[in-house]
ModelCIF file with pLDDT and N, C-alpha, C, O atoms, coordinates in Angstrom:
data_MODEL
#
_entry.id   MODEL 
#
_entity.id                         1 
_entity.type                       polymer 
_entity.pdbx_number_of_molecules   1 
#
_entity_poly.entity_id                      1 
_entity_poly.type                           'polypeptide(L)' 
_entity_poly.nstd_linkage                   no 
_entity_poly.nstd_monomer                   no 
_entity_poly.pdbx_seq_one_letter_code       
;(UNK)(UNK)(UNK)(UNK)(UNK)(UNK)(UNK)(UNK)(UNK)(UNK)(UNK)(UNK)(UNK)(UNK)(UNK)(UNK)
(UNK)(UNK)(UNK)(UNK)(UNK)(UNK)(UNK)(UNK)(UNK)(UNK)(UNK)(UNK)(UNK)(UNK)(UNK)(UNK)
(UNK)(UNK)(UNK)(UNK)(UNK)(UNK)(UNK)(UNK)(UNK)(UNK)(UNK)(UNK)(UNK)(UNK)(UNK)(UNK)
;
_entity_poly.pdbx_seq_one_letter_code_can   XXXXXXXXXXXXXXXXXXXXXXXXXXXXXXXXXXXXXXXXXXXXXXXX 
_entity_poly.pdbx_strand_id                 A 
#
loop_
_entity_poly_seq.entity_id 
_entity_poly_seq.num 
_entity_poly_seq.mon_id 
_entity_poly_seq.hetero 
1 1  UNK n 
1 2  UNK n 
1 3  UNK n 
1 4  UNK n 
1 5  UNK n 
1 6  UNK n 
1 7  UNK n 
1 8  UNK n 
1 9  UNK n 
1 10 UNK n 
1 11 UNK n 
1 12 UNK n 
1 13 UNK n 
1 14 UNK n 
1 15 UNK n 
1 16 UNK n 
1 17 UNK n 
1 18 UNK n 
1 19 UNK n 
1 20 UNK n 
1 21 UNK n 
1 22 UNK n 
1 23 UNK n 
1 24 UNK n 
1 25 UNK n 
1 26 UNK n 
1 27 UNK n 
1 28 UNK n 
1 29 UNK n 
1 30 UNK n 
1 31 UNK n 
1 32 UNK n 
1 33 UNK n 
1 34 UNK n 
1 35 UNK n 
1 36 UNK n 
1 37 UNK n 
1 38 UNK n 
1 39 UNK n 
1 40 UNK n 
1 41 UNK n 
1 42 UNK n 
1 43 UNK n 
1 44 UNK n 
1 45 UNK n 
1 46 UNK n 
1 47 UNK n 
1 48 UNK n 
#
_struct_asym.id          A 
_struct_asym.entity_id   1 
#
loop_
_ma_qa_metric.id 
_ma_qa_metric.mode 
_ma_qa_metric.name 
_ma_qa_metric.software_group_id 
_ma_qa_metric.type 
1 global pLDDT . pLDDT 
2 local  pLDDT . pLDDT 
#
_ma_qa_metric_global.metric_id      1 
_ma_qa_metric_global.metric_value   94.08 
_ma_qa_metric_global.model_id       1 
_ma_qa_metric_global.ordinal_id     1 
#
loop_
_ma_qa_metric_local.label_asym_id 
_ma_qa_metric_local.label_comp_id 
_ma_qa_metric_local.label_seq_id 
_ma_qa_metric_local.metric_id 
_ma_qa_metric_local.metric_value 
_ma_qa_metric_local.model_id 
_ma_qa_metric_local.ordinal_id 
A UNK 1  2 95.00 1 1  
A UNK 2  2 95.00 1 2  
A UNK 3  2 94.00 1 3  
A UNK 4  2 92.00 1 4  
A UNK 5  2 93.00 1 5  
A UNK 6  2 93.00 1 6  
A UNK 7  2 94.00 1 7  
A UNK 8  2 95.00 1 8  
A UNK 9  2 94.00 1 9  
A UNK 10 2 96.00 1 10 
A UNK 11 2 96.00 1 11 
A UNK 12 2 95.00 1 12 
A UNK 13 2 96.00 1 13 
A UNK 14 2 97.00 1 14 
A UNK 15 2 96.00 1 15 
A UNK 16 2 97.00 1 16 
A UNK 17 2 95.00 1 17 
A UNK 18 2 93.00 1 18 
A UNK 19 2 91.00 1 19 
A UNK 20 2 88.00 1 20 
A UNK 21 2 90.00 1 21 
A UNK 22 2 94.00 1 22 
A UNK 23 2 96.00 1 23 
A UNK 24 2 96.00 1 24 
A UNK 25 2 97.00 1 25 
A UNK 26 2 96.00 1 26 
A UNK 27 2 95.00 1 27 
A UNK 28 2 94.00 1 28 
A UNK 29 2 90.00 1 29 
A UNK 30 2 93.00 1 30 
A UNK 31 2 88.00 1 31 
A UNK 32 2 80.00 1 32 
A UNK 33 2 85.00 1 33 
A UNK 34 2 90.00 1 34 
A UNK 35 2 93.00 1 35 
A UNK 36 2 94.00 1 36 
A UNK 37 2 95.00 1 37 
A UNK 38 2 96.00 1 38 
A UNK 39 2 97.00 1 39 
A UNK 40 2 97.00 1 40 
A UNK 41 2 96.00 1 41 
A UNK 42 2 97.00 1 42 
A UNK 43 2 98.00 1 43 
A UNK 44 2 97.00 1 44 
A UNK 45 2 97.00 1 45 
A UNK 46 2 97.00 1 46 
A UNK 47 2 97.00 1 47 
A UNK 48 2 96.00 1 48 
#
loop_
_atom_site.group_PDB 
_atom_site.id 
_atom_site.type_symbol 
_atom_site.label_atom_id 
_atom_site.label_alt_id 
_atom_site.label_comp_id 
_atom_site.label_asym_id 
_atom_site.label_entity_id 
_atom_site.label_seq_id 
_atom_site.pdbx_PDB_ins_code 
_atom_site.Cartn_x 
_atom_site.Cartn_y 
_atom_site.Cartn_z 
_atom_site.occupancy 
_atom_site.B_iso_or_equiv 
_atom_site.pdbx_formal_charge 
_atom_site.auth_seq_id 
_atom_site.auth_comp_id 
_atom_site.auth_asym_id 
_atom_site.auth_atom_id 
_atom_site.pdbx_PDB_model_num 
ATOM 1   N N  . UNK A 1 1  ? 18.691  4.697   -0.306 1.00 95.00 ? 1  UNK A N  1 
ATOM 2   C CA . UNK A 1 1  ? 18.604  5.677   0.785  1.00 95.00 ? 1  UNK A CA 1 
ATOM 3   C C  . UNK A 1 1  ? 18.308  5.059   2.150  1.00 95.00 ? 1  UNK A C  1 
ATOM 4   O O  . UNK A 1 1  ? 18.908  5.536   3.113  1.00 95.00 ? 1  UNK A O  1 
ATOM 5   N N  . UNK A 1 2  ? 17.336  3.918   2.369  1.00 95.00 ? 2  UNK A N  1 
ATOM 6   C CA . UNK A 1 2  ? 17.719  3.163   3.490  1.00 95.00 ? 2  UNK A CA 1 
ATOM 7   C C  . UNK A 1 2  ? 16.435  4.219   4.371  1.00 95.00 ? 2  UNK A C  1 
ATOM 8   O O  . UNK A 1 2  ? 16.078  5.334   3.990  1.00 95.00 ? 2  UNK A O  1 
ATOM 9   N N  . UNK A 1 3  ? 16.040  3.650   5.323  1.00 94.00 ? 3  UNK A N  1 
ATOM 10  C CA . UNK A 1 3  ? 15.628  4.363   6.768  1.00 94.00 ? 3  UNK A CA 1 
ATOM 11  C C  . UNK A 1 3  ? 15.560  6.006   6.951  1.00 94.00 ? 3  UNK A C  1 
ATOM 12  O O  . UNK A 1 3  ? 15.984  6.279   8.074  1.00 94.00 ? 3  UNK A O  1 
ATOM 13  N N  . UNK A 1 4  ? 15.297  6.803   6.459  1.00 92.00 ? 4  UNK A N  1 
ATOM 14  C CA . UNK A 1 4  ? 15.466  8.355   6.935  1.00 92.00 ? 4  UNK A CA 1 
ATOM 15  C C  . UNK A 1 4  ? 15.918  8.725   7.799  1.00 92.00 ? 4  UNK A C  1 
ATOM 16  O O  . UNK A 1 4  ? 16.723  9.649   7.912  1.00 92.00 ? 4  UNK A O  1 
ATOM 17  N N  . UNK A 1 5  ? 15.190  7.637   9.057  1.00 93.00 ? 5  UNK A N  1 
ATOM 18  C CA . UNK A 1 5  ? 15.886  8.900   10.440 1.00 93.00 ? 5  UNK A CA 1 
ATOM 19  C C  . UNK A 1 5  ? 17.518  7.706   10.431 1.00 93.00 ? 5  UNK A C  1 
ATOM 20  O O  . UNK A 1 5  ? 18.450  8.341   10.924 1.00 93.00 ? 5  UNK A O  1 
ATOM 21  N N  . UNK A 1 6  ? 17.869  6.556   10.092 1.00 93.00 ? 6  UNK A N  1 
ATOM 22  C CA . UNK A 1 6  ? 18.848  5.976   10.658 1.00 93.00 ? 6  UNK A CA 1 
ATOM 23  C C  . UNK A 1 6  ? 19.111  5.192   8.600  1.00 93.00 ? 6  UNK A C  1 
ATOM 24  O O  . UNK A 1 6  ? 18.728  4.048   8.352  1.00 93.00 ? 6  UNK A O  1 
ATOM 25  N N  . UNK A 1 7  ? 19.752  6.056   7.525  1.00 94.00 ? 7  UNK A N  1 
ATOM 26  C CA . UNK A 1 7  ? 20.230  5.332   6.597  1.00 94.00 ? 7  UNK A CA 1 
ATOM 27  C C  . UNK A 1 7  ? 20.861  4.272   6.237  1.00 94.00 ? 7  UNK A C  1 
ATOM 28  O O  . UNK A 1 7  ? 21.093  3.952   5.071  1.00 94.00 ? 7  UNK A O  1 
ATOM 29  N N  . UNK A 1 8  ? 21.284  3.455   7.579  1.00 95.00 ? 8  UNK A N  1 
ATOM 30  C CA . UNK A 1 8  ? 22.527  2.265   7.597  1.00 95.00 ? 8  UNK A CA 1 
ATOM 31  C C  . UNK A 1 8  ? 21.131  1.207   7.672  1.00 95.00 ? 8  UNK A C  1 
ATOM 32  O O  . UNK A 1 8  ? 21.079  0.046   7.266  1.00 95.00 ? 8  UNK A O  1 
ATOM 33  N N  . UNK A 1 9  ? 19.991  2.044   8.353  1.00 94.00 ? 9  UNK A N  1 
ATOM 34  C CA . UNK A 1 9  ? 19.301  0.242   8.365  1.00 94.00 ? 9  UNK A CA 1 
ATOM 35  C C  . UNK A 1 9  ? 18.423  0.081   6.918  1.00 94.00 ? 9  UNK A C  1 
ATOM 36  O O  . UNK A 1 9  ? 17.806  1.007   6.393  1.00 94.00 ? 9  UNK A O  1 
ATOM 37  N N  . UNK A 1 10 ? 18.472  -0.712  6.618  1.00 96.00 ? 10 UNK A N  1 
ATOM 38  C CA . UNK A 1 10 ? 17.273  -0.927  5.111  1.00 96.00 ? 10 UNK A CA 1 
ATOM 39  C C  . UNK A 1 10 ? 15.723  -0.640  5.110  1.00 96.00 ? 10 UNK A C  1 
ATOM 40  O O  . UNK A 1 10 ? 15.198  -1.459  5.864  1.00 96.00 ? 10 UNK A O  1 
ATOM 41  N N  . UNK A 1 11 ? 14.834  0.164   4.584  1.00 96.00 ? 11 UNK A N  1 
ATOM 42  C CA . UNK A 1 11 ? 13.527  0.553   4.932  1.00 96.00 ? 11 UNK A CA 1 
ATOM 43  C C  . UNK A 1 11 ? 12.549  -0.872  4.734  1.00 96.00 ? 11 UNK A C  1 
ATOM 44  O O  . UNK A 1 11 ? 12.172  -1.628  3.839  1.00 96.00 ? 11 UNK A O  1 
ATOM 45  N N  . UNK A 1 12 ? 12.412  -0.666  6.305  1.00 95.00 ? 12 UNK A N  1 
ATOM 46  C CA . UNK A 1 12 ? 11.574  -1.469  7.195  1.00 95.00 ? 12 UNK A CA 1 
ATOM 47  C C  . UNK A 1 12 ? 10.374  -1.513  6.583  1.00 95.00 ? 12 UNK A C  1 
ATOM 48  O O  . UNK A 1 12 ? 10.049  -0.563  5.872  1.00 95.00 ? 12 UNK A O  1 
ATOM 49  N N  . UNK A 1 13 ? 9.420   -2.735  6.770  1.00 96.00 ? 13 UNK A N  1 
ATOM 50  C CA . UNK A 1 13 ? 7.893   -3.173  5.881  1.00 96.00 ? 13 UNK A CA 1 
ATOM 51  C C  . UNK A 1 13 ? 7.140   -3.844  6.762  1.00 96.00 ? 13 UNK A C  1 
ATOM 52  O O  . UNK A 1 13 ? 6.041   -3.400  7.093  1.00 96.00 ? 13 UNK A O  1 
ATOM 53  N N  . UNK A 1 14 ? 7.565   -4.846  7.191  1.00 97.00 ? 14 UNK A N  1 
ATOM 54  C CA . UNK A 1 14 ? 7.016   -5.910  8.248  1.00 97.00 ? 14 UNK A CA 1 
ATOM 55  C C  . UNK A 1 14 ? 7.551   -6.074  9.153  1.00 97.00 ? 14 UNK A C  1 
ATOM 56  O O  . UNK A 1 14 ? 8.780   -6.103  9.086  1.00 97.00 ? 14 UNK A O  1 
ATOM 57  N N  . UNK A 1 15 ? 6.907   -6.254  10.395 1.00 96.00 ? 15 UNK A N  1 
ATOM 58  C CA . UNK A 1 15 ? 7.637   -6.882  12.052 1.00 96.00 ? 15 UNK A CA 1 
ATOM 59  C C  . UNK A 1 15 ? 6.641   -8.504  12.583 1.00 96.00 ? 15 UNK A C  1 
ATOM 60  O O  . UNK A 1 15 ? 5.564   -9.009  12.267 1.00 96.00 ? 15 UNK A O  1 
ATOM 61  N N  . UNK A 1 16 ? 7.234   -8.677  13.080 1.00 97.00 ? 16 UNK A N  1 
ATOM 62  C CA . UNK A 1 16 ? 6.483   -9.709  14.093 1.00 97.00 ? 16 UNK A CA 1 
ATOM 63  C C  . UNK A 1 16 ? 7.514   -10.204 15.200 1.00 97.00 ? 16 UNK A C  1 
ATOM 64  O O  . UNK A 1 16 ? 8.631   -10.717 15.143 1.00 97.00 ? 16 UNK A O  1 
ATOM 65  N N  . UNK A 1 17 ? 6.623   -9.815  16.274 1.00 95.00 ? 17 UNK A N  1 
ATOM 66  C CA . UNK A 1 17 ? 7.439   -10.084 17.902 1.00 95.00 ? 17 UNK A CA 1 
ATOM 67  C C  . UNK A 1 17 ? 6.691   -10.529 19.196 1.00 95.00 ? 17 UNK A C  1 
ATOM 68  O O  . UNK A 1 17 ? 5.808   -9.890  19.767 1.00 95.00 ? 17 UNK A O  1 
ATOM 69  N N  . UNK A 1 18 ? 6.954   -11.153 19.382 1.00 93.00 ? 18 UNK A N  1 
ATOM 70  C CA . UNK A 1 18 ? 6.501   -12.229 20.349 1.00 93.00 ? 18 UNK A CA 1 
ATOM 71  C C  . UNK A 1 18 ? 6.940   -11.041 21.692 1.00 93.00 ? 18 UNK A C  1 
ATOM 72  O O  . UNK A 1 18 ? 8.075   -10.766 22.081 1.00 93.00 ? 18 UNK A O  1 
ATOM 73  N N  . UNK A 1 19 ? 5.583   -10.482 22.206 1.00 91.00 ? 19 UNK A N  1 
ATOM 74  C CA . UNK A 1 19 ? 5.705   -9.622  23.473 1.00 91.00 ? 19 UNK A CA 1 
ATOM 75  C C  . UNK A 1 19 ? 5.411   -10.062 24.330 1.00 91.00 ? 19 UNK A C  1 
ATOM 76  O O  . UNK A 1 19 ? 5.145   -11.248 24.136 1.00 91.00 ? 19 UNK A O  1 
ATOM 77  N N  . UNK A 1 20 ? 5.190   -9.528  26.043 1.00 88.00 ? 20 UNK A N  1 
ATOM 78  C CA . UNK A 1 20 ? 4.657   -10.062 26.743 1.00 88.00 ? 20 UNK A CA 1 
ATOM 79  C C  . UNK A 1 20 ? 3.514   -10.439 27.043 1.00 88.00 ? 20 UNK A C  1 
ATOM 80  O O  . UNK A 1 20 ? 3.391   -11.500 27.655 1.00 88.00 ? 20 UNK A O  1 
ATOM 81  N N  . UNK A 1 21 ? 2.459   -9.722  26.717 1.00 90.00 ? 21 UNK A N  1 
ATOM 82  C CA . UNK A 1 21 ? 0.950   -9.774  26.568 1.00 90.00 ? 21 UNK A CA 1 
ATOM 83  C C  . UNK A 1 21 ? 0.395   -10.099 25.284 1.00 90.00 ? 21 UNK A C  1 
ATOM 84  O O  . UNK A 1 21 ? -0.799  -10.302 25.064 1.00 90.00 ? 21 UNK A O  1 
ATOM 85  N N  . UNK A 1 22 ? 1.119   -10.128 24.637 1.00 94.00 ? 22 UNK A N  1 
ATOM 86  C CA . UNK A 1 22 ? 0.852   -10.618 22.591 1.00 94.00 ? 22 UNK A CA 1 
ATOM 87  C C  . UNK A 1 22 ? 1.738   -10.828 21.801 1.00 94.00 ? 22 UNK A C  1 
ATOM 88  O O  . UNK A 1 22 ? 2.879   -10.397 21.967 1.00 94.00 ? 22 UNK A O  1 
ATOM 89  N N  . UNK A 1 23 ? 1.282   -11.700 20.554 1.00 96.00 ? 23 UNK A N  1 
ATOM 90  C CA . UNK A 1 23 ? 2.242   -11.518 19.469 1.00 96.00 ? 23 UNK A CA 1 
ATOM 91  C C  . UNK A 1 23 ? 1.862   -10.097 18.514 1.00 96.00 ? 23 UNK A C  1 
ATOM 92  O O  . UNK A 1 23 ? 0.766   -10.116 17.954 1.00 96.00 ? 23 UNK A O  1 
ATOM 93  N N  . UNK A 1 24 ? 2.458   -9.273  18.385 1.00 96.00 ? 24 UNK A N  1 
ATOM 94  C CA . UNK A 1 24 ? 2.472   -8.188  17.250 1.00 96.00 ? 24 UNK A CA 1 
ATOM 95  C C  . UNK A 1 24 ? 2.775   -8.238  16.206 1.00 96.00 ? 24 UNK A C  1 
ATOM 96  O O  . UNK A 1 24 ? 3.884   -8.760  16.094 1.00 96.00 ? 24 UNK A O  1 
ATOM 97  N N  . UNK A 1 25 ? 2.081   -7.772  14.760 1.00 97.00 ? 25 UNK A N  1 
ATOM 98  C CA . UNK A 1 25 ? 2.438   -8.189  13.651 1.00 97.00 ? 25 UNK A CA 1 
ATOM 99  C C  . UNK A 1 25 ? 2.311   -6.515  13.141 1.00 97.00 ? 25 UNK A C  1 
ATOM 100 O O  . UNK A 1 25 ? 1.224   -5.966  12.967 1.00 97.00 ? 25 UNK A O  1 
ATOM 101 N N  . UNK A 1 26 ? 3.893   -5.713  12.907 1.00 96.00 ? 26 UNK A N  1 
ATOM 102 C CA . UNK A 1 26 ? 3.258   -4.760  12.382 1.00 96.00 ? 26 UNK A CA 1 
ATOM 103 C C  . UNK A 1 26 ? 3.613   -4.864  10.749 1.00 96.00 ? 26 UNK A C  1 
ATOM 104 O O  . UNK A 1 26 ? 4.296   -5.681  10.131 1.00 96.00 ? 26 UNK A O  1 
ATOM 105 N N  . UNK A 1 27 ? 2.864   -3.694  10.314 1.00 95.00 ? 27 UNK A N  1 
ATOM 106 C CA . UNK A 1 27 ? 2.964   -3.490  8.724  1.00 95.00 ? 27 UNK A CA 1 
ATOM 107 C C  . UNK A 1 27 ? 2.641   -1.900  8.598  1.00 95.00 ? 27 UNK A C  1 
ATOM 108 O O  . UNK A 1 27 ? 1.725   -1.145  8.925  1.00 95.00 ? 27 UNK A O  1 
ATOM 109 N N  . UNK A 1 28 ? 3.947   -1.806  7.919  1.00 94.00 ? 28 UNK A N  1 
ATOM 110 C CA . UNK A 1 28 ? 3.959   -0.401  7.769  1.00 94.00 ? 28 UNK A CA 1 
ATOM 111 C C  . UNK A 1 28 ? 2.676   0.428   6.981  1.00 94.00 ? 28 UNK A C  1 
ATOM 112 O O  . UNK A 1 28 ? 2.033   1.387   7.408  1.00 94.00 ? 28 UNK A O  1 
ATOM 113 N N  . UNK A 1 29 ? 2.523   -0.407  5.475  1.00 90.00 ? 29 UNK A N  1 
ATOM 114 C CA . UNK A 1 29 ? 1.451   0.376   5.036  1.00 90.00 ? 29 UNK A CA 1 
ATOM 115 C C  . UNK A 1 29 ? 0.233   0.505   5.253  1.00 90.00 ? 29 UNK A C  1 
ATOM 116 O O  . UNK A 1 29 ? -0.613  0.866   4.435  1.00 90.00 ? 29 UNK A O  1 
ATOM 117 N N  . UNK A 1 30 ? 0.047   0.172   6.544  1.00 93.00 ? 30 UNK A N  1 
ATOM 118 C CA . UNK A 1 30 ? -1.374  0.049   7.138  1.00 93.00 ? 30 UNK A CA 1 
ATOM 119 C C  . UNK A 1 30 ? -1.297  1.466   7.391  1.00 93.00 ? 30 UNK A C  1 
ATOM 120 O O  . UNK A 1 30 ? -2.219  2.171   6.978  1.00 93.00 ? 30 UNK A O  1 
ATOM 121 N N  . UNK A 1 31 ? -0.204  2.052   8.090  1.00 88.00 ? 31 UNK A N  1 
ATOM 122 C CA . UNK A 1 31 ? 0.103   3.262   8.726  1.00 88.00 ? 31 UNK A CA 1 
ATOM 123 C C  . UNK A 1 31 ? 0.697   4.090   7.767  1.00 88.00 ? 31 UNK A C  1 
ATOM 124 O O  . UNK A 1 31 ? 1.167   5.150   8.180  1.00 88.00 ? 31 UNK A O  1 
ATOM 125 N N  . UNK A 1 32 ? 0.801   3.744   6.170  1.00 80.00 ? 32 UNK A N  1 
ATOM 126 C CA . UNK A 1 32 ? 1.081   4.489   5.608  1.00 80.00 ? 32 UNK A CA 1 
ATOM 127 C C  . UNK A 1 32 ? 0.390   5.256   4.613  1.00 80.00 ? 32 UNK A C  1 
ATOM 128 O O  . UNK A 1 32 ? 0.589   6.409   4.233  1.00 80.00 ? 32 UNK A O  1 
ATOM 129 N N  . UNK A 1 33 ? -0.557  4.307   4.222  1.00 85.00 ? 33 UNK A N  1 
ATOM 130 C CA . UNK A 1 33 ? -1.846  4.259   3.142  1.00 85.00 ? 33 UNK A CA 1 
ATOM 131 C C  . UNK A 1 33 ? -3.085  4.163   3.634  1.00 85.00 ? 33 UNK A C  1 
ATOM 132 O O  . UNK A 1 33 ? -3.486  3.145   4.198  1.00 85.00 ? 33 UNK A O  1 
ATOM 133 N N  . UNK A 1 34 ? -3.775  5.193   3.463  1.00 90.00 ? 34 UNK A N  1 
ATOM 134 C CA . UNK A 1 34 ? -5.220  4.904   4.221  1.00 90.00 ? 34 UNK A CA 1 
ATOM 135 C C  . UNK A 1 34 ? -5.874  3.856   3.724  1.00 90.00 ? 34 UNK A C  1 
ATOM 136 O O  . UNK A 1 34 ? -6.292  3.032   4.537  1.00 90.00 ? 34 UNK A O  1 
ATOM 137 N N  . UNK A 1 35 ? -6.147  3.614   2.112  1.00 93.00 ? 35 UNK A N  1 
ATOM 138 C CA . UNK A 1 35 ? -6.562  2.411   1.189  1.00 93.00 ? 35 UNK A CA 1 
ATOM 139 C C  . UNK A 1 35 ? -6.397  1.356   1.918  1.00 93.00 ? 35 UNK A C  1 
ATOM 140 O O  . UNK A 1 35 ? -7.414  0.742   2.241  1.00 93.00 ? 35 UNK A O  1 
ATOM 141 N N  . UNK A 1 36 ? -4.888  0.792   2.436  1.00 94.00 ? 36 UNK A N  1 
ATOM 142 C CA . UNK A 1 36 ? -4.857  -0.537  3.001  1.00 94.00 ? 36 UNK A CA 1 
ATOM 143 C C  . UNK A 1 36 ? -5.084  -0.470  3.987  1.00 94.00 ? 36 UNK A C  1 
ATOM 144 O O  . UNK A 1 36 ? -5.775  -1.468  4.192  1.00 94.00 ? 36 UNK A O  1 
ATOM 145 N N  . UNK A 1 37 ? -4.965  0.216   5.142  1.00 95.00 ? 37 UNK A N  1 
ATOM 146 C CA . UNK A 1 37 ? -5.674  0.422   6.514  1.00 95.00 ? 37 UNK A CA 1 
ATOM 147 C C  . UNK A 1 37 ? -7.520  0.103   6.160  1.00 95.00 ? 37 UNK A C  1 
ATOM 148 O O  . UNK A 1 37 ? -8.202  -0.845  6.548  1.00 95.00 ? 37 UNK A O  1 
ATOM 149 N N  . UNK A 1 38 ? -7.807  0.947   5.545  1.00 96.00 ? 38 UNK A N  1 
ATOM 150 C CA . UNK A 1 38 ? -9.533  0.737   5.452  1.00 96.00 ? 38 UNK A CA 1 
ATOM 151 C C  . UNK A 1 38 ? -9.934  -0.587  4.669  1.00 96.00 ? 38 UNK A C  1 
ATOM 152 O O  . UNK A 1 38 ? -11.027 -1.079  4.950  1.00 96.00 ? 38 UNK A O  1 
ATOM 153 N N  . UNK A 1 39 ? -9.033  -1.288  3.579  1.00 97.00 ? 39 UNK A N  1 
ATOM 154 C CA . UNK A 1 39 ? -9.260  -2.699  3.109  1.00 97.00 ? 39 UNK A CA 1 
ATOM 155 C C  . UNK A 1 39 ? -9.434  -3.953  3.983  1.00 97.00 ? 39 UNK A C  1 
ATOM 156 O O  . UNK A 1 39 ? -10.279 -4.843  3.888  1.00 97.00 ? 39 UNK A O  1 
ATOM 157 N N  . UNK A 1 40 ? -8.008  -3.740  5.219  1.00 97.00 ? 40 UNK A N  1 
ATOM 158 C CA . UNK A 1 40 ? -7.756  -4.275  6.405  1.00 97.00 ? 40 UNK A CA 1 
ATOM 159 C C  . UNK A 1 40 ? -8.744  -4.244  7.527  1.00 97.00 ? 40 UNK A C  1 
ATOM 160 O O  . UNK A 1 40 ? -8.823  -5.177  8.326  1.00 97.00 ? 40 UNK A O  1 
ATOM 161 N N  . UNK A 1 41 ? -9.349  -3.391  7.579  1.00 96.00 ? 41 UNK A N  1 
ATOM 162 C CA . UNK A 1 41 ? -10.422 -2.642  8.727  1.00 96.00 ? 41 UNK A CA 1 
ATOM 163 C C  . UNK A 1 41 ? -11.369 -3.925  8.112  1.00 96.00 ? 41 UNK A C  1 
ATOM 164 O O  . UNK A 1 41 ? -11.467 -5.009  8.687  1.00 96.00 ? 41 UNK A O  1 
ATOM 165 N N  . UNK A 1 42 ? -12.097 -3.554  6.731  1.00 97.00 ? 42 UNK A N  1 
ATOM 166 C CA . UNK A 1 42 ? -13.220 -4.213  6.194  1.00 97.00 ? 42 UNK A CA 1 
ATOM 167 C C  . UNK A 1 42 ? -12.927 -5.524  6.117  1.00 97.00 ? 42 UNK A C  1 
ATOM 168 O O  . UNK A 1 42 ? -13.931 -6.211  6.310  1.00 97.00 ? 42 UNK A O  1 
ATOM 169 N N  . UNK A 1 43 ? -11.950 -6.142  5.912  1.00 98.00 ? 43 UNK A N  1 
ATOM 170 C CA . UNK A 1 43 ? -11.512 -7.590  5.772  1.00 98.00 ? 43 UNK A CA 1 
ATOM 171 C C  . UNK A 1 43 ? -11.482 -8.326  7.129  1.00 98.00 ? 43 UNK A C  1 
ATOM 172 O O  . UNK A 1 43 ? -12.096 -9.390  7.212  1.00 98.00 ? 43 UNK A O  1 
ATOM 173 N N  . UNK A 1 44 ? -10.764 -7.807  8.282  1.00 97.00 ? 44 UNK A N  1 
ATOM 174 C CA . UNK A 1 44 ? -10.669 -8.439  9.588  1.00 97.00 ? 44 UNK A CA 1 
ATOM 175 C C  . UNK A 1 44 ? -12.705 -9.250  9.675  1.00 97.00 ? 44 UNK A C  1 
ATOM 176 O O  . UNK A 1 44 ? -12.956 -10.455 9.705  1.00 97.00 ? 44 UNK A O  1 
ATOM 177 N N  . UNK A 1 45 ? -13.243 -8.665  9.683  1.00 97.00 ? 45 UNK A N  1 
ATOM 178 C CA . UNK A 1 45 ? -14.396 -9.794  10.100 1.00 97.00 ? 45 UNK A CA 1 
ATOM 179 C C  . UNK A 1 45 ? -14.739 -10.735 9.452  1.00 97.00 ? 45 UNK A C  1 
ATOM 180 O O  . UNK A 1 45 ? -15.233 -11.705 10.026 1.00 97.00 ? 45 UNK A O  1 
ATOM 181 N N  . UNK A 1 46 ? -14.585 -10.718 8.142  1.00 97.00 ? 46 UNK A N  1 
ATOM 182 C CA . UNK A 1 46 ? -14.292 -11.716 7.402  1.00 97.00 ? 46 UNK A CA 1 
ATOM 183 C C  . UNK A 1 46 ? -13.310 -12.952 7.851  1.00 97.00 ? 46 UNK A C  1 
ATOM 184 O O  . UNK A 1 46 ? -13.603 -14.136 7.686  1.00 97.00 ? 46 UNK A O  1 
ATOM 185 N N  . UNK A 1 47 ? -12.474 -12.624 8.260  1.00 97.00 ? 47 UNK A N  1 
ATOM 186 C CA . UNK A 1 47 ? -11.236 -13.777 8.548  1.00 97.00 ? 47 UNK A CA 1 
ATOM 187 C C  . UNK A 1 47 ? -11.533 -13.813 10.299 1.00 97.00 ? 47 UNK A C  1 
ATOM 188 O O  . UNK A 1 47 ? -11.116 -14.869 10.773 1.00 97.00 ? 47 UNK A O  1 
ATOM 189 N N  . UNK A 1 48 ? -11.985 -13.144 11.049 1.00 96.00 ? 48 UNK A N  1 
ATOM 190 C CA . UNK A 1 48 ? -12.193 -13.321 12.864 1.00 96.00 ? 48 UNK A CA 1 
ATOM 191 C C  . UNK A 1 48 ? -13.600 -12.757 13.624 1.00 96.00 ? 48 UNK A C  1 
ATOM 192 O O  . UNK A 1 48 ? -13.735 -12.877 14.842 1.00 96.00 ? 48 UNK A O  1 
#
């Protein structure tokens, strides 16, 4: 089934893009799953 709003592209998971003010790393199931958003939340001080 591909993308919902656009079926030709393959469903998207990870990005990373070199912007002007940062590099961005997105991930979908951060924004999809509260579980890994709040694992992620608790883990970041651990690693920074």
């Amino acid at each position: 089934p591909g993308y919902h709003c656009d079926p030709k592209q393959p469903l998207g998971f990870m990005g990373l893009a070199s912007q002007k003010n940062y590099i961005s790393l997105y991930s979908m199931c951060l924004y999809g799953a509260n579980n890994h958003l709040e694992w992620f939340q608790n883990e970041w001080p651990k690693y920074s």
